[in-house]
Protein backbone atom coordinates (compact mmCIF):
# COMPACT_ATOMS: atom_id res chain seq x y z
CA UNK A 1 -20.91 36.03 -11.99
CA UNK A 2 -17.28 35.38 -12.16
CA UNK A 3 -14.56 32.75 -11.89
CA UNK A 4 -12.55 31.87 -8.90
CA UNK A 5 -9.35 29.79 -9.58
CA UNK A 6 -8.17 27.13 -7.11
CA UNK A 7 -4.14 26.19 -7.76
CA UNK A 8 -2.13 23.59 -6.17
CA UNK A 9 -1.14 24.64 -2.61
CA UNK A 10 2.11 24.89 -0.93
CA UNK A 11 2.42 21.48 0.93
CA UNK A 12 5.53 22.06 2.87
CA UNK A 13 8.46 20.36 3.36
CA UNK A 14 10.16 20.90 0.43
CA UNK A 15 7.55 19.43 -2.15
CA UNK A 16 7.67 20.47 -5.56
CA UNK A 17 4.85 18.75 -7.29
CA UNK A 18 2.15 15.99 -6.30
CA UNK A 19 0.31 13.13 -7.96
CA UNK A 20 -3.38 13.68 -8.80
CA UNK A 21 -4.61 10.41 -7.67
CA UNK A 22 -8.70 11.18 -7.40
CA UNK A 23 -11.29 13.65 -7.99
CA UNK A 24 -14.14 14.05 -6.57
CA UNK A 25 -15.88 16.67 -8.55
CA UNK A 26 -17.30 16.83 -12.13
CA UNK A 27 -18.05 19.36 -14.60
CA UNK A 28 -21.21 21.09 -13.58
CA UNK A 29 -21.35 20.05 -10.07
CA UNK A 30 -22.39 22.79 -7.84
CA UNK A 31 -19.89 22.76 -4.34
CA UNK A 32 -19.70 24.29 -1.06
CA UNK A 33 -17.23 26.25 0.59
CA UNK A 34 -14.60 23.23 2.05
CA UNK A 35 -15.85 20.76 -0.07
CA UNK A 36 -12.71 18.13 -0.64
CA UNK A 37 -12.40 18.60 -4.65
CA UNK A 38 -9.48 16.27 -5.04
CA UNK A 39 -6.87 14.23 -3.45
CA UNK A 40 -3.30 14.65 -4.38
CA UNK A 41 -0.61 12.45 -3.37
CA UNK A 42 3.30 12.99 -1.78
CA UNK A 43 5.59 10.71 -0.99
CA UNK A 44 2.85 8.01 0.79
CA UNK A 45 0.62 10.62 1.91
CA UNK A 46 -2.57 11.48 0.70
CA UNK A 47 -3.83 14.94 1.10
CA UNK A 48 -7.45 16.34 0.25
CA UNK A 49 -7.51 19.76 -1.43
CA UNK A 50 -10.88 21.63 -0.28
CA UNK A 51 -12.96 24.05 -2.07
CA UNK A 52 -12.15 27.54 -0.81
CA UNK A 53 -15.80 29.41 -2.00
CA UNK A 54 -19.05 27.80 -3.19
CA UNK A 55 -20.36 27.67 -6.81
CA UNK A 56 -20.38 25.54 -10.07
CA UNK A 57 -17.40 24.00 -11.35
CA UNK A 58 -16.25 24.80 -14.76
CA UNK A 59 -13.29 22.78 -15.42
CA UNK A 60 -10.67 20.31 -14.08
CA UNK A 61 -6.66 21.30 -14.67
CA UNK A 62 -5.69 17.93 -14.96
CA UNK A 63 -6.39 13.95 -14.79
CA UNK A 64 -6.02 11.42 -12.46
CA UNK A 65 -2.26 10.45 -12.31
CA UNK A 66 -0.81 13.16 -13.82
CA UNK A 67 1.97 15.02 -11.90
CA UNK A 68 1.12 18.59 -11.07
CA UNK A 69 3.52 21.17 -10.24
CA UNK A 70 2.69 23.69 -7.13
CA UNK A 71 0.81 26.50 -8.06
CA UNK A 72 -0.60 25.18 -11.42
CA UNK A 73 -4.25 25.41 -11.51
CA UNK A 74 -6.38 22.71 -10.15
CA UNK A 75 -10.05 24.24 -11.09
CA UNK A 76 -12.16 26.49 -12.32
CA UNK A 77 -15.21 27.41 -10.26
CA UNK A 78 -18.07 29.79 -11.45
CA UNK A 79 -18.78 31.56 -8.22
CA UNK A 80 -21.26 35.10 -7.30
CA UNK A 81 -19.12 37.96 -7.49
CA UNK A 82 -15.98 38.60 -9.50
CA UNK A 83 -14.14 36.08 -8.76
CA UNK A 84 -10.36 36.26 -9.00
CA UNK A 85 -9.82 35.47 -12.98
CA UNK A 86 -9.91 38.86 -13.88
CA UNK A 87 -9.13 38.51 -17.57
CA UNK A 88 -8.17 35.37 -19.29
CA UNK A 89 -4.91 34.60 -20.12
CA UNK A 90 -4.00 35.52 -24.01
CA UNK A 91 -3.62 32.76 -26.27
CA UNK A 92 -3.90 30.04 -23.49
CA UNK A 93 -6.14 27.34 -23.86
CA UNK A 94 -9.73 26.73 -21.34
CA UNK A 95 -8.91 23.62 -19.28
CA UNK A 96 -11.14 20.58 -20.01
CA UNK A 97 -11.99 16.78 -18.68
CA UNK A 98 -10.76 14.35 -21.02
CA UNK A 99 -13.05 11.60 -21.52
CA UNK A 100 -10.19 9.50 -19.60
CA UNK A 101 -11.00 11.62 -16.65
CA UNK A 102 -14.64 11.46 -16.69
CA UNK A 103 -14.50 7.91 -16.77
CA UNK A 104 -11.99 7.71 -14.55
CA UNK A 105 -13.96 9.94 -11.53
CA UNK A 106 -16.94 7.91 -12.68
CA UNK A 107 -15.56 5.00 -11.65
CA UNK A 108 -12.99 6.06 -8.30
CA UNK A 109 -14.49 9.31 -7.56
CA UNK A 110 -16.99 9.03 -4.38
CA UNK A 111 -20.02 11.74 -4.19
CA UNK A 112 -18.97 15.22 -2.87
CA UNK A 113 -19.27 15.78 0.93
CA UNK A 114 -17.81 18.40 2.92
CA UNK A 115 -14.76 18.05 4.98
CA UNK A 116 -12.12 19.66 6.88
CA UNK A 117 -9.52 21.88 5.05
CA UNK A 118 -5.92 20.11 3.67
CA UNK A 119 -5.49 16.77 5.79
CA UNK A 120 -2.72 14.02 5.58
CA UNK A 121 -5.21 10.76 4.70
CA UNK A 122 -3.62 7.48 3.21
CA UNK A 123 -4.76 5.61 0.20
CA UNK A 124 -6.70 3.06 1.85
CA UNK A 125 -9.12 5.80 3.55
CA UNK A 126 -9.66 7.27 -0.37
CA UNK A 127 -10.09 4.02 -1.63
CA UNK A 128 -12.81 3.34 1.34
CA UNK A 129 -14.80 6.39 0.36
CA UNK A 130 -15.02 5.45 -2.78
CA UNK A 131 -16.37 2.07 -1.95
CA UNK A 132 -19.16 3.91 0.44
CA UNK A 133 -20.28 5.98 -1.96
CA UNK A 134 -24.51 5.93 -3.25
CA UNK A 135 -25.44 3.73 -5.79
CA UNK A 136 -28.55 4.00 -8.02
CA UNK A 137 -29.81 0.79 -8.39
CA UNK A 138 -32.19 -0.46 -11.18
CA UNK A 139 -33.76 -3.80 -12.12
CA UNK A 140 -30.80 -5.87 -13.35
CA UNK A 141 -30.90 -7.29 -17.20
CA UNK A 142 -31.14 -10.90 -17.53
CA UNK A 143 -29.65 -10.33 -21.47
CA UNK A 144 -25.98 -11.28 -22.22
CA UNK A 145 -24.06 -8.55 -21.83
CA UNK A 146 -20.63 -8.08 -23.83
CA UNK A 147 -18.45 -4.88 -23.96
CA UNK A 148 -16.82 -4.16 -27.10
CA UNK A 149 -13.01 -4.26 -26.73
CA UNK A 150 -11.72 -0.85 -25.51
CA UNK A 151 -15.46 -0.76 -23.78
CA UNK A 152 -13.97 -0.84 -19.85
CA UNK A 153 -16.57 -1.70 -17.16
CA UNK A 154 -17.01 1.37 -14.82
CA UNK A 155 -17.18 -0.16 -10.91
CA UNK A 156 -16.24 0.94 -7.68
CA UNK A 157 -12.88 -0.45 -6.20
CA UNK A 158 -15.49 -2.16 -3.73
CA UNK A 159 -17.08 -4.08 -6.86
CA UNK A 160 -14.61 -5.10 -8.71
CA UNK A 161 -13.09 -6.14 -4.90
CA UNK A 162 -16.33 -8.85 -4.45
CA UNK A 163 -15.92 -9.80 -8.70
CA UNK A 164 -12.05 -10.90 -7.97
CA UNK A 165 -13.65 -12.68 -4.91
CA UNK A 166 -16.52 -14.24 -6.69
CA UNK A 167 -14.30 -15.13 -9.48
CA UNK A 168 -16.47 -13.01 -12.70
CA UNK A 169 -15.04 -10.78 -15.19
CA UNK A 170 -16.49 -7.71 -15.38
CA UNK A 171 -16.62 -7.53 -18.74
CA UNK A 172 -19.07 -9.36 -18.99
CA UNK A 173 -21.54 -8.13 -16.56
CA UNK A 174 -24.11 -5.93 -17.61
CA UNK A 175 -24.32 -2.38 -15.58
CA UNK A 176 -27.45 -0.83 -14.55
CA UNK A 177 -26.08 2.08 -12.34
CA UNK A 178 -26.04 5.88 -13.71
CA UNK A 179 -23.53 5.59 -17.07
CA UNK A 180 -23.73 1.56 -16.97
CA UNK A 181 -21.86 1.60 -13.52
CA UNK A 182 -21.66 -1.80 -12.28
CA UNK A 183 -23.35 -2.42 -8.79
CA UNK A 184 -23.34 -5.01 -5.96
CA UNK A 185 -26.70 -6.12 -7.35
CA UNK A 186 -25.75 -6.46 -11.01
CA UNK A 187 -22.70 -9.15 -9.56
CA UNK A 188 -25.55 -11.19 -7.54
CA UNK A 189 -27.67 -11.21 -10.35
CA UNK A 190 -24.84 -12.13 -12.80
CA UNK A 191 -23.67 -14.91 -9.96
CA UNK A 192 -27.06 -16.69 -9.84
CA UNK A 193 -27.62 -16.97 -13.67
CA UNK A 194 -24.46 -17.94 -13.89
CA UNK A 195 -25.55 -20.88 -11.66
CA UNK A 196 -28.67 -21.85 -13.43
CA UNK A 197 -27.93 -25.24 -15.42
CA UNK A 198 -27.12 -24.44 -19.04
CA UNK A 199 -29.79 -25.15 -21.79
CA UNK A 200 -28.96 -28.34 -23.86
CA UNK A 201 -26.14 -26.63 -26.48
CA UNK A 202 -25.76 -23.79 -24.98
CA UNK A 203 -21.51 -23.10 -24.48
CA UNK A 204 -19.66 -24.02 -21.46
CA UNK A 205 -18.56 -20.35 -20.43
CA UNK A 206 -15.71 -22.24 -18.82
CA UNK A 207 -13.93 -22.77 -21.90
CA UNK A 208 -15.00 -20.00 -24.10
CA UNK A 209 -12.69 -17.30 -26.24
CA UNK A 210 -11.55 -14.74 -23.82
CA UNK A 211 -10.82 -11.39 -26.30
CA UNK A 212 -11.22 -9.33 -22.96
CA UNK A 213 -8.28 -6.80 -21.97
CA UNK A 214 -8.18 -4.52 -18.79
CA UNK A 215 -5.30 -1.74 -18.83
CA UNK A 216 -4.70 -0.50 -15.05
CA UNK A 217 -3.03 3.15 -15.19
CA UNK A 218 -0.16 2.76 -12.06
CA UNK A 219 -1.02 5.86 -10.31
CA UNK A 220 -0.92 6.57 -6.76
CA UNK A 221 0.56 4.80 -3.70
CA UNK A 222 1.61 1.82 -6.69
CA UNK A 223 3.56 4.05 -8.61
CA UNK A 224 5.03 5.39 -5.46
CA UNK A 225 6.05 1.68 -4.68
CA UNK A 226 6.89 0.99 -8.51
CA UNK A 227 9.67 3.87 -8.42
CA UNK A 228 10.72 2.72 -5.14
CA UNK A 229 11.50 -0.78 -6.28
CA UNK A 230 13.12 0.36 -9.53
CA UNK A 231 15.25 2.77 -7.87
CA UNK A 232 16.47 0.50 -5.40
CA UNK A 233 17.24 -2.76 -7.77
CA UNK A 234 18.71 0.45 -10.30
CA UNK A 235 21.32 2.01 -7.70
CA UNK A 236 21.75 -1.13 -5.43
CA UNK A 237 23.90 -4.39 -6.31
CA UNK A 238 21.82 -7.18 -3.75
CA UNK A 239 23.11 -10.31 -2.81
CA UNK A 240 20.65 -12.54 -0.54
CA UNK A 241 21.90 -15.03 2.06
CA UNK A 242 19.47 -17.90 3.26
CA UNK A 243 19.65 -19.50 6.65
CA UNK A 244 17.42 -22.14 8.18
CA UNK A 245 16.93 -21.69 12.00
CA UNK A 246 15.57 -24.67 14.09
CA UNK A 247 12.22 -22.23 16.13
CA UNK A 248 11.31 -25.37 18.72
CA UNK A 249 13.00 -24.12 21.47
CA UNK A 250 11.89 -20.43 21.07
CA UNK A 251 8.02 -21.78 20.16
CA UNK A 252 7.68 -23.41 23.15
CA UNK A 253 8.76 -20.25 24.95
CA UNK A 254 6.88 -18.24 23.46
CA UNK A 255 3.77 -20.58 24.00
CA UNK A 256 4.49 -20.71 27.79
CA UNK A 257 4.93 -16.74 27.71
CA UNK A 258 1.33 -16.44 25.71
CA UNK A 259 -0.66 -19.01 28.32
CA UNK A 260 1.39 -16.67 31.31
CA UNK A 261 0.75 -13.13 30.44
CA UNK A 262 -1.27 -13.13 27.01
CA UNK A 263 -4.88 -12.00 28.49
CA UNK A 264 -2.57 -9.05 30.26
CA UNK A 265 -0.27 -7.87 27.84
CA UNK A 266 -0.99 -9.42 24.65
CA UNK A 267 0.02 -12.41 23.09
CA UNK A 268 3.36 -12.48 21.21
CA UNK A 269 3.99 -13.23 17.81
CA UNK A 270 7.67 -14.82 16.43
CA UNK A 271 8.45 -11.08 15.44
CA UNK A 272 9.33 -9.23 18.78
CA UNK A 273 11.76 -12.37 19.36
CA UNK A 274 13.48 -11.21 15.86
CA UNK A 275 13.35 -7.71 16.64
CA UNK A 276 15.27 -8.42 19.82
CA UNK A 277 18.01 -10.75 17.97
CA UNK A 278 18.41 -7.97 14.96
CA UNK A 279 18.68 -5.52 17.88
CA UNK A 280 21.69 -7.59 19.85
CA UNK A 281 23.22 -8.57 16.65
CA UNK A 282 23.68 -5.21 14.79
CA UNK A 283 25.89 -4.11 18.08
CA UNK A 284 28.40 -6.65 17.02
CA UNK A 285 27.88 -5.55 13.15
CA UNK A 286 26.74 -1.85 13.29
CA UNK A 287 27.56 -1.70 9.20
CA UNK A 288 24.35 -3.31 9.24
CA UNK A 289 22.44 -0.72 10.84
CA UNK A 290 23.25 1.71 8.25
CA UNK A 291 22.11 4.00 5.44
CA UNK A 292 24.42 4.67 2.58
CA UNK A 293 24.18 7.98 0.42
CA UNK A 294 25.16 6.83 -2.76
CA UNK A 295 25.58 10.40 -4.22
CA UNK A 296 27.65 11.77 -1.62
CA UNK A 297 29.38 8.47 -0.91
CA UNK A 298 28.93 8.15 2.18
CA UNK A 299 27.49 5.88 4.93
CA UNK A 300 26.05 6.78 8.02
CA UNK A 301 25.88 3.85 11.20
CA UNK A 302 22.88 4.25 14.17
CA UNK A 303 23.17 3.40 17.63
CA UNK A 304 19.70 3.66 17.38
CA UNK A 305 17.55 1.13 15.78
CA UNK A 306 14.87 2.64 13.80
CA UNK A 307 13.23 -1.28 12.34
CA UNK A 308 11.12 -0.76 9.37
CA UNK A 309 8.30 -3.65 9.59
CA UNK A 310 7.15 -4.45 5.83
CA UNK A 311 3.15 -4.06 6.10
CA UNK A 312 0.99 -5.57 3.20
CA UNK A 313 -2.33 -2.79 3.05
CA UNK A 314 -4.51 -2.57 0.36
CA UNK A 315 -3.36 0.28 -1.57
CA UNK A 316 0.65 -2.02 -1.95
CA UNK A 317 3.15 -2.21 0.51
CA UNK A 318 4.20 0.40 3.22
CA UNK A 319 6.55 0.57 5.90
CA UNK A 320 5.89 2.14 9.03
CA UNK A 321 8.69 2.20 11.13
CA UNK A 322 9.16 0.98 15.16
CA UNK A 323 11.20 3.86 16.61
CA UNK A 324 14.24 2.94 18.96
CA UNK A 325 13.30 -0.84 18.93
CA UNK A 326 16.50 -1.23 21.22
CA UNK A 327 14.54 -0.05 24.34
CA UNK A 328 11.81 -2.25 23.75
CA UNK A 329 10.48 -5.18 25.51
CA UNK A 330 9.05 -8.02 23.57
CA UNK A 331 5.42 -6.70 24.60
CA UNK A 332 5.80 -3.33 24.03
CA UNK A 333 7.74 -4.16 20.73
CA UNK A 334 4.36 -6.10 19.75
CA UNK A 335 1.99 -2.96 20.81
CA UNK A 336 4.11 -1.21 18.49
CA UNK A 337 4.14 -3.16 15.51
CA UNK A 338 0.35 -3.72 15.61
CA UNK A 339 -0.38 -0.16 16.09
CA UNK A 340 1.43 0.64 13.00
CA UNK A 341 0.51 -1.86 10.94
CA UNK A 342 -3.37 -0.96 11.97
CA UNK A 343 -2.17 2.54 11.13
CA UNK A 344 -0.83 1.91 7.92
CA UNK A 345 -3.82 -0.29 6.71
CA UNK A 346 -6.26 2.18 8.20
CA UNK A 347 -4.48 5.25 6.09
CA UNK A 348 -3.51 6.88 9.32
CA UNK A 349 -0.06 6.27 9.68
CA UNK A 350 1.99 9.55 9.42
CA UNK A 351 4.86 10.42 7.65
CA UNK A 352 7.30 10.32 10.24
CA UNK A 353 5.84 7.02 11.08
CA UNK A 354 6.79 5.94 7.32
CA UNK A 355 9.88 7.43 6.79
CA UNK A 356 13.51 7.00 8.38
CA UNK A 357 14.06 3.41 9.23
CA UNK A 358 17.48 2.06 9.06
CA UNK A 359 16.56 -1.58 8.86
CA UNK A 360 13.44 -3.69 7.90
CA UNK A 361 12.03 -7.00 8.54
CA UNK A 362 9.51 -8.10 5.55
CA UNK A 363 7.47 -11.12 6.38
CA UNK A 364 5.03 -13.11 4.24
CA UNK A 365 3.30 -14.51 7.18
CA UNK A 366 1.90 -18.35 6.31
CA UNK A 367 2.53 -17.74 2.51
CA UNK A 368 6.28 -16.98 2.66
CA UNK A 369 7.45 -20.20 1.22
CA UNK A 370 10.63 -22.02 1.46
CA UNK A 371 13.41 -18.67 0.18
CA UNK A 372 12.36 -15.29 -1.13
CA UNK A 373 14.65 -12.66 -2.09
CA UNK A 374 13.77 -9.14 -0.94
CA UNK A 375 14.67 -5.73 -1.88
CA UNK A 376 16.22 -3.90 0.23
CA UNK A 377 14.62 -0.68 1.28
CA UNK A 378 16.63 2.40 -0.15
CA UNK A 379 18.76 4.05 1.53
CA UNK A 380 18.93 1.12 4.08
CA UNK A 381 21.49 -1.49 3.29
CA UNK A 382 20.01 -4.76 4.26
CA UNK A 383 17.06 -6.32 5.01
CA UNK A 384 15.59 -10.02 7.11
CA UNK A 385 13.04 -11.61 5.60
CA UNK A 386 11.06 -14.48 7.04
CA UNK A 387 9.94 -17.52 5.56
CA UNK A 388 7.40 -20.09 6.21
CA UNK A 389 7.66 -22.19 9.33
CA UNK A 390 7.42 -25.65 9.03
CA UNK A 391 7.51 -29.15 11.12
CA UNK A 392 10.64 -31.00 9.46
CA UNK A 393 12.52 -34.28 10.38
CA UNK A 394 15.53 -33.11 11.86
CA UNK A 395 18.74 -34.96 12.79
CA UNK A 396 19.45 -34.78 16.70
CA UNK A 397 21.76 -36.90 18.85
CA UNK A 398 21.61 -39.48 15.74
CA UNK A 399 18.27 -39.61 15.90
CA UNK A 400 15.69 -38.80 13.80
CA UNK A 401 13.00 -36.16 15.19
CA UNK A 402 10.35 -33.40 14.02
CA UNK A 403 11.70 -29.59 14.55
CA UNK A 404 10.48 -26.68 13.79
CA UNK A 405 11.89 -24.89 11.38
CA UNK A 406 11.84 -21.77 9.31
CA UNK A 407 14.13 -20.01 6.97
CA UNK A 408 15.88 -16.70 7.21
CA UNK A 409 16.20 -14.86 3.28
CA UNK A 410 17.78 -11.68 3.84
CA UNK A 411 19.60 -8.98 1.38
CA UNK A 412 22.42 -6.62 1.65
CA UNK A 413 24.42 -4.03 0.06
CA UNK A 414 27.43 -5.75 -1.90
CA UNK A 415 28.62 -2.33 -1.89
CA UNK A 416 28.86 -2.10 1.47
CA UNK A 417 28.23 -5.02 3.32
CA UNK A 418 30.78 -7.78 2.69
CA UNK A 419 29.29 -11.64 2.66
CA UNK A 420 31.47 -12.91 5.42
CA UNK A 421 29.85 -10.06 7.48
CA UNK A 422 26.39 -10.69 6.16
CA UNK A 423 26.75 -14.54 6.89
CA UNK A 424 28.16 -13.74 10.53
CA UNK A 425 25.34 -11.23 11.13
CA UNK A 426 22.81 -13.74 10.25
CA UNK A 427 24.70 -16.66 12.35
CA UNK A 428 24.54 -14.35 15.05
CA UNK A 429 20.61 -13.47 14.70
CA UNK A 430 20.12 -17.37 14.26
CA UNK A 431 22.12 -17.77 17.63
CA UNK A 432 20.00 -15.87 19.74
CA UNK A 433 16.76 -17.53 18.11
CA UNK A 434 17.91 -21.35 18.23
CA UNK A 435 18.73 -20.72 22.01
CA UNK A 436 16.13 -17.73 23.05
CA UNK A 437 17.15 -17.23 26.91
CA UNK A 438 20.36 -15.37 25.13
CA UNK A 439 17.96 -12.64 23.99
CA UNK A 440 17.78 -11.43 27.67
CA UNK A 441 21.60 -12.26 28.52
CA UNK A 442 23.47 -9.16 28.16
């Protein structure tokens, strides 16, 4: 017998070190040759790292969210032959699983199964395996059930998913999968005895002493958007410039456009109409349709408009990117936008279809409320957010009557977008809404 040593593969592009964002391997499991081990993470890519030989594993180089340089060693598998650890290294120390790690594939990891070799996958697929993976049921407790503090309830993303929905605190549901996992069952049975009338004296759980805690390690796609965010407010100054824009006239076009030609071509949401008035209007201010590097001071204007669309997923938010938007109709700017966004929620958006916008539009869809400020999307320099659209009385012609009406909170680049130009950009995109037949006047 010896012991075959898997490191961290050569990526490409450049890449340095990854993020160790699952595992799906223990101590002692036996594996086959391509068996996905782990899943490391670049930029907003997810990439599986497959077993090159079959055998038993012996140890894990490192835990979930820890940063791993190329070439360090990933794991240790006991295999028939010699191997390819010749000797061990003097003085240096076995690897070994934490009990952080254990705990942490317990809960995230889904069971082994083999797979292709190294493939680009997104979060959301990883956190959907997980979710599909076996449970071991058994006959759920009717005891009480209380974790000591510290004591964190093991579940699958899946679980705690329908506990957030149902409302219940996994701490205090009792686990009857393999290690105390949680399971879909233990949640129903915790539901309905939850819904039993209380015996006379018994405590109101509604007002009883919460000494629970949860701590969430911010690994993954989330730290990914956390040191997005921070770098952005850190290196850009923002100033954000609301606009309300009366929608009646372009709603009713766009309802007579959706009764014409939406069982042929689609029907059309408000954002291909702003697509089209960020298009026109960044002709008139092209310092809008920028990218400035900050190191090398220096800013770089597109013809082209490469629109970033802000897409909520599960795993945070991503933005896949609608390539020259300026040659777009409004229904094949729609196609577009749905196919990435169903790409990006599905984990198969690429990385050129995440990377190299030089504008974005960020929308909170019903819940967008009355102003928002966003942050712009570094290296870009400004960014059109949409608010809520509501029915409001309006003044027309001296007379009172209901509009439609919806806000326009966008940010920019005090550094290199002036306010007088960001105020006139926005006029001008609130132009070509509030009178929509200009969107096709060129």
């Amino acid at each position: 017998m010896g012991i075959h040593v898997i490191k961290m593969p050569d990526i490409g592009e450049g890449i340095a070190e990854v993020e160790l964002v699952a595992w799906h391997v223990k101590v002692g499991d036996r594996v086959a040759e391509d068996q996905i081990l782990a899943d490391v993470m670049t930029d907003k890519a997810t990439v599986e790292i497959p077993s090159s030989v079959a055998g038993k594993v012996l140890a894990l180089g490192g835990a979930v969210g820890q940063v791993m340089a190329v070439g360090s060693e990933v794991i240790r598998i006991e295999v028939e032959g010699a191997g390819n650890l010749k000797e061990p290294t003097p003085g240096a120390a076995p690897l070994k699983v934490t009990a952080t790690t254990a705990a942490t594939k317990t809960a995230e990891a889904p069971t082994p199964a083999t797979a292709p070799v190294v493939a680009a996958v997104a979060t959301e697929q990883q956190t959907a395996a997980t979710a599909s993976a076996p449970r071991h049921h058994a006959a759920p407790s009717t005891a009480a059930h209380v974790r000591a503090p510290g004591d964190k309830p093991i579940a699958s993303p899946a679980v705690r998913r329908q506990a957030w929905d149902l409302g219940i605190e996994l701490q205090f549901v009792p686990g009857t999968g393999t290690g105390g996992r949680i399971t879909h069952d233990d949640l129903q049975a915790y539901a309905q005895r939850a819904a039993q009338p209380q015996a006379v004296g018994a405590v109101d759980q509604r007002y009883a002493q919460r000494l629970d805690e949860q701590t969430i390690p911010v690994i993954g796609l989330r730290r990914k958007i956390a040191q997005k965010m921070q770098e952005a407010k850190r290196r850009i100054p923002h100033f954000t410039y609301v606009e309300e824009v009366d929608m009646t006239e372009l709603e009713t076009l766009r309802a007579k456009l959706n009764a014409r030609h939406g069982k042929e071509r689609g029907r059309l949401t408000v954002l291909p109409f702003l697509v089209r008035a960020v298009v026109l209007a960044v002709r008139e201010h092209p310092q809008i349709n920028a990218r400035y590097d900050d190191d090398a001071a220096v800013v770089t204007r597109y013809g082209a408009v490469h629109l970033g669309i802000a897409t909520q997923t599960e795993g945070g938010l991503m933005v896949p990117v609608v390539r020259h938007a300026e040659t777009r109709d409004l229904w094949s700017c729609a196609s577009e936008v749905l196919r990435l966004a169903e790409a990006a929620r599905t984990g198969k958006a690429s990385r050129e279809e995440l990377s190299g916008s030089t504008i974005t539009i960020t929308s909170l869809g019903t819940l967008g409320g009355l102003v928002s400020t966003p942050v712009i999307n570094h290296p870009e320099v400004a960014i059109v957010g949409i608010n809520r659209m509501v029915e409001r009385p309006m003044m027309r012609n001296g007379a009172v009557v209901a509009r439609q009406m919806m806000n326009l909170s966008s940010s920019f680049d005090h550094r290199v977008v002036d306010g007088m130009h960001a105020a006139e950009f926005i006029q001008l995109v609130r132009g070509f809404l509030e009178t929509p037949a200009t969107l096709f006047v060129e």
